[in-house]
C-alpha atoms as a PDB file:
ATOM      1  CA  UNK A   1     -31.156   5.086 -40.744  1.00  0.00           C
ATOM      2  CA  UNK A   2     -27.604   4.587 -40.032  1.00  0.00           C
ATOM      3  CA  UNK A   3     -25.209   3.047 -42.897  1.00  0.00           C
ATOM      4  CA  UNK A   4     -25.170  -0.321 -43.555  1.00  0.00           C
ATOM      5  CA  UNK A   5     -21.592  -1.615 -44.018  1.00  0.00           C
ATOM      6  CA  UNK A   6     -20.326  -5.119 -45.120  1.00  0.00           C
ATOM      7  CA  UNK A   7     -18.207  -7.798 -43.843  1.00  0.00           C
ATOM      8  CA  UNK A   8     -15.737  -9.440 -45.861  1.00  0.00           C
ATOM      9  CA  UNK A   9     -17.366 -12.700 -45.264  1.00  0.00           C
ATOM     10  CA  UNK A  10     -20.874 -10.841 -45.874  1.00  0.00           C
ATOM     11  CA  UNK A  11     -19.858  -9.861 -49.116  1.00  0.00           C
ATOM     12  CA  UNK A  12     -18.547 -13.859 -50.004  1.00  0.00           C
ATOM     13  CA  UNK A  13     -21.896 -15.297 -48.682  1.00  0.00           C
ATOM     14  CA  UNK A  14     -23.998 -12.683 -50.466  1.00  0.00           C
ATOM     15  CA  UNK A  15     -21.835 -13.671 -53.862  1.00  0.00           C
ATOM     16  CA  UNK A  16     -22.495 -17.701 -53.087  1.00  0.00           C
ATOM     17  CA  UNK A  17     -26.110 -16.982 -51.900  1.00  0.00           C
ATOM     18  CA  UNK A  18     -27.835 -15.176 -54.865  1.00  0.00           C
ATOM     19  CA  UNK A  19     -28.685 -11.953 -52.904  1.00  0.00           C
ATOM     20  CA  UNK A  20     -27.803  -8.566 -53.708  1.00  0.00           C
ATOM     21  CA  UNK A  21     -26.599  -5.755 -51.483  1.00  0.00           C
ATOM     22  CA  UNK A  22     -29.495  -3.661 -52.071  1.00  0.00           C
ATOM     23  CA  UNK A  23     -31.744  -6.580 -50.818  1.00  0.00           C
ATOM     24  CA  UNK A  24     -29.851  -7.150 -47.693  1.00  0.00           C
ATOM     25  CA  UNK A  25     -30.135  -3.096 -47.174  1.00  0.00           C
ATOM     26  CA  UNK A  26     -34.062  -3.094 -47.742  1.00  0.00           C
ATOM     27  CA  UNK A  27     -34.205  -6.204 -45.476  1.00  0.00           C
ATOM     28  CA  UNK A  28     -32.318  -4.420 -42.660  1.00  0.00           C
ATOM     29  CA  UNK A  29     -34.613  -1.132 -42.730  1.00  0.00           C
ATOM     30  CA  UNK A  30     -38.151  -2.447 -43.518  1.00  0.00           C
ATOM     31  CA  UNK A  31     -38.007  -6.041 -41.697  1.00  0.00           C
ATOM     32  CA  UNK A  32     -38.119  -6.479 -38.125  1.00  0.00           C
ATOM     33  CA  UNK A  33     -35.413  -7.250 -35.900  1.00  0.00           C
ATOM     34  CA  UNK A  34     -35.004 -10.201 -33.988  1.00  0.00           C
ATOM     35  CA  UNK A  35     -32.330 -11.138 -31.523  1.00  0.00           C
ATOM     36  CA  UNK A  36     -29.715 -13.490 -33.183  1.00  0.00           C
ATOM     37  CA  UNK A  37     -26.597 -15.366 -31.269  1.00  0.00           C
ATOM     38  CA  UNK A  38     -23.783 -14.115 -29.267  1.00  0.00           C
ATOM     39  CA  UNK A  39     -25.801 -10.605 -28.870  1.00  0.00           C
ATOM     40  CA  UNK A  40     -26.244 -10.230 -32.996  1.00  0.00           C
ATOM     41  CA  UNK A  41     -29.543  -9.296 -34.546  1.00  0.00           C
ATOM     42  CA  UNK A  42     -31.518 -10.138 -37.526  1.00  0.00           C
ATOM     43  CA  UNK A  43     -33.949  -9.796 -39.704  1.00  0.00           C
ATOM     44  CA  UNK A  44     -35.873 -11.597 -42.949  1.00  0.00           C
ATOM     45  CA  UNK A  45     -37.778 -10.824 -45.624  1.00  0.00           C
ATOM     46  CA  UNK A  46     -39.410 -12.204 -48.534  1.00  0.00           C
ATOM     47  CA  UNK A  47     -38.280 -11.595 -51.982  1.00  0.00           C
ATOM     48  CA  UNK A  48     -39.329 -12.887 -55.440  1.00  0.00           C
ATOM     49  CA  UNK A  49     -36.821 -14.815 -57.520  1.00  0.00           C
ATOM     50  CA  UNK A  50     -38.207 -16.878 -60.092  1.00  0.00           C
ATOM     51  CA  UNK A  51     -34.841 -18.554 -61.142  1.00  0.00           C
ATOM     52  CA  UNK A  52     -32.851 -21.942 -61.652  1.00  0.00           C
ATOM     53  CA  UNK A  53     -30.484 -22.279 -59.012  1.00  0.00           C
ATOM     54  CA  UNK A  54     -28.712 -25.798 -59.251  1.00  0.00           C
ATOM     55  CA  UNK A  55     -31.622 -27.247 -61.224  1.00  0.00           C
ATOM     56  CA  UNK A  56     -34.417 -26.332 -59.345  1.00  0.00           C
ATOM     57  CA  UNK A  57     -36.571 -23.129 -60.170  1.00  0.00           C
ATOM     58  CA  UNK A  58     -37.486 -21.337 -56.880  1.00  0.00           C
ATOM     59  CA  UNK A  59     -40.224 -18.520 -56.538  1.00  0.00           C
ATOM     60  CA  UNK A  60     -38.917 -16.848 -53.681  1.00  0.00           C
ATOM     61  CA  UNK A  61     -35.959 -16.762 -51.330  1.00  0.00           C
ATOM     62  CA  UNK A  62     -36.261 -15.407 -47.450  1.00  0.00           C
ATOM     63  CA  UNK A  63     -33.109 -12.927 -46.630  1.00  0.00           C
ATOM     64  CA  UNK A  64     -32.122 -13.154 -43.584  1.00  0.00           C
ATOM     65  CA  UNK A  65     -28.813 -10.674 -42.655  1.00  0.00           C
ATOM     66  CA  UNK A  66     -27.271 -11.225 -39.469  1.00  0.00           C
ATOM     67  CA  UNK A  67     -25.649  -7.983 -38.493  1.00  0.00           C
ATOM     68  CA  UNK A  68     -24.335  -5.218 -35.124  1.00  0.00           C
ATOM     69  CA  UNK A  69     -25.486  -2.088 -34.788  1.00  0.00           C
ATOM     70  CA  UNK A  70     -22.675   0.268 -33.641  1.00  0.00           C
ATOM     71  CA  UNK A  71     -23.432   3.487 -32.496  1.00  0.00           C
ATOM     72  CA  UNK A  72     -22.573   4.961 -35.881  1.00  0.00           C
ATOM     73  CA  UNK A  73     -23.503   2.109 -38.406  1.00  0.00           C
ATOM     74  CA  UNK A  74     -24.617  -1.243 -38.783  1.00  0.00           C
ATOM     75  CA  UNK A  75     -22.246  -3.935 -39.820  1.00  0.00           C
ATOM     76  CA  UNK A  76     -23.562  -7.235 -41.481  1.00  0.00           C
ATOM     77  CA  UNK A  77     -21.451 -10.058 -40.263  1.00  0.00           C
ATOM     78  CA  UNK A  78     -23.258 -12.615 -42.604  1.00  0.00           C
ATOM     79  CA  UNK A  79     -26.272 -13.427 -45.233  1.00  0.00           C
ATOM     80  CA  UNK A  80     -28.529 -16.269 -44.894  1.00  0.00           C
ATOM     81  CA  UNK A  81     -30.854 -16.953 -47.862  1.00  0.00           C
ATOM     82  CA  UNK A  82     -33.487 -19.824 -48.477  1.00  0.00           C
ATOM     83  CA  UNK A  83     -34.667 -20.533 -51.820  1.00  0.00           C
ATOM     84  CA  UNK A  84     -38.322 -21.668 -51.117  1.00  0.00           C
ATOM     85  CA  UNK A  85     -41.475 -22.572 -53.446  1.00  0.00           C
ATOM     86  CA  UNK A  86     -43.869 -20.990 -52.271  1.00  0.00           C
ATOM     87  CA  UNK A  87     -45.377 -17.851 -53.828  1.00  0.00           C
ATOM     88  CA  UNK A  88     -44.466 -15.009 -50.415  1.00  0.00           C
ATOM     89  CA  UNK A  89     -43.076 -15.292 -47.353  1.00  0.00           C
ATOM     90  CA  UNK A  90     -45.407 -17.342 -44.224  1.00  0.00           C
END
């Protein structure tokens, strides 16, 4: 698998989002990849969280890296996460 390098504005998202890099790394090697906008891809996965965030308690959160893969690496140009309720991923 190639290296998985971070954005600037990756790295910001992941801080506000409550992911960590290792998840977005995982997410981007085990998930599969789906076309995203302007020819991006992604991917998502399911991980448990189990935490407050702003009150609520969630028991998951689906991570969904948008990201390019370059012929020597793949660069994540942002993090998407949502907190859910539900015990794993649909």
């Amino acid at each position: 698998m190639k290296p998985v390098v971070f954005s600037r504005h990756a790295r910001w998202q992941m801080a506000e989002r409550v992911v960590a890099e290792q998840e977005v790394v995982e997410t981007i090697q085990h998930a599969p990849w789906e076309p995203a906008r302007q020819g991006r891809l992604r991917a998502t996965r399911w991980y448990p969280f189990g935490q407050e965030h702003r009150g609520v308690i969630y028991k998951g959160k689906d991570v969904r890296p948008v990201f390019v893969e370059e012929p020597d690496r793949i660069v994540v140009v942002t993090v998407y996460v949502y907190l859910n309720q539900r015990e794993e991923s649909r």
